[in-house]
C-alpha atoms as a PDB file:
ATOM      1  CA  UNK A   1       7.606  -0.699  15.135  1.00  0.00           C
ATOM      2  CA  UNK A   2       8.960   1.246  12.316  1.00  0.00           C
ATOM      3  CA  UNK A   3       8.450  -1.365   9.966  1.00  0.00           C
ATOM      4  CA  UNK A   4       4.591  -1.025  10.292  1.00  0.00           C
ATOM      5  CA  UNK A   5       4.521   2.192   8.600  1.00  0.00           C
ATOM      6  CA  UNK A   6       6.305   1.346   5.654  1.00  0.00           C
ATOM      7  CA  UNK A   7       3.839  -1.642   5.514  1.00  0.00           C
ATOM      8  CA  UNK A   8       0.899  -0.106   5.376  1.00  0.00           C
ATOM      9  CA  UNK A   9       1.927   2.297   3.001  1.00  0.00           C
ATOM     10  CA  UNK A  10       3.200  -0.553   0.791  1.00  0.00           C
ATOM     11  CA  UNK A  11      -0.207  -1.663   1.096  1.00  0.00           C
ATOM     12  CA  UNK A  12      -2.279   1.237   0.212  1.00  0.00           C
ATOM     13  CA  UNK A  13      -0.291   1.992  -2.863  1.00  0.00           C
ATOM     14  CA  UNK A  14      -0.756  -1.593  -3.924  1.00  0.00           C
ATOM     15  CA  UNK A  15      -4.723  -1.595  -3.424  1.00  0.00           C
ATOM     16  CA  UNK A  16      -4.756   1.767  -4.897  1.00  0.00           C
ATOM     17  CA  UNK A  17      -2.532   0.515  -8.373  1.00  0.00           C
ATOM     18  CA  UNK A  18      -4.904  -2.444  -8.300  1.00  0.00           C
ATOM     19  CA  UNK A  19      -7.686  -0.368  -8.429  1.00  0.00           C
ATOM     20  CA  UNK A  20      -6.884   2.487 -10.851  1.00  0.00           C
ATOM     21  CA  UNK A  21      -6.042  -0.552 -12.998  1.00  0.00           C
ATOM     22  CA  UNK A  22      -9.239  -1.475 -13.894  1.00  0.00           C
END
């Protein structure tokens, strides 16, 4: 399950660049 973390990470710093880029 160590691919989950990397994930989820992935996918925070994609909402979070999606969202700073208004």
């Amino acid at each position: 399950m160590g691919y989950i973390i990397p994930l989820l990470f992935f996918s925070m710093h994609e909402m979070h660049v999606k969202c700073g880029s208004h």
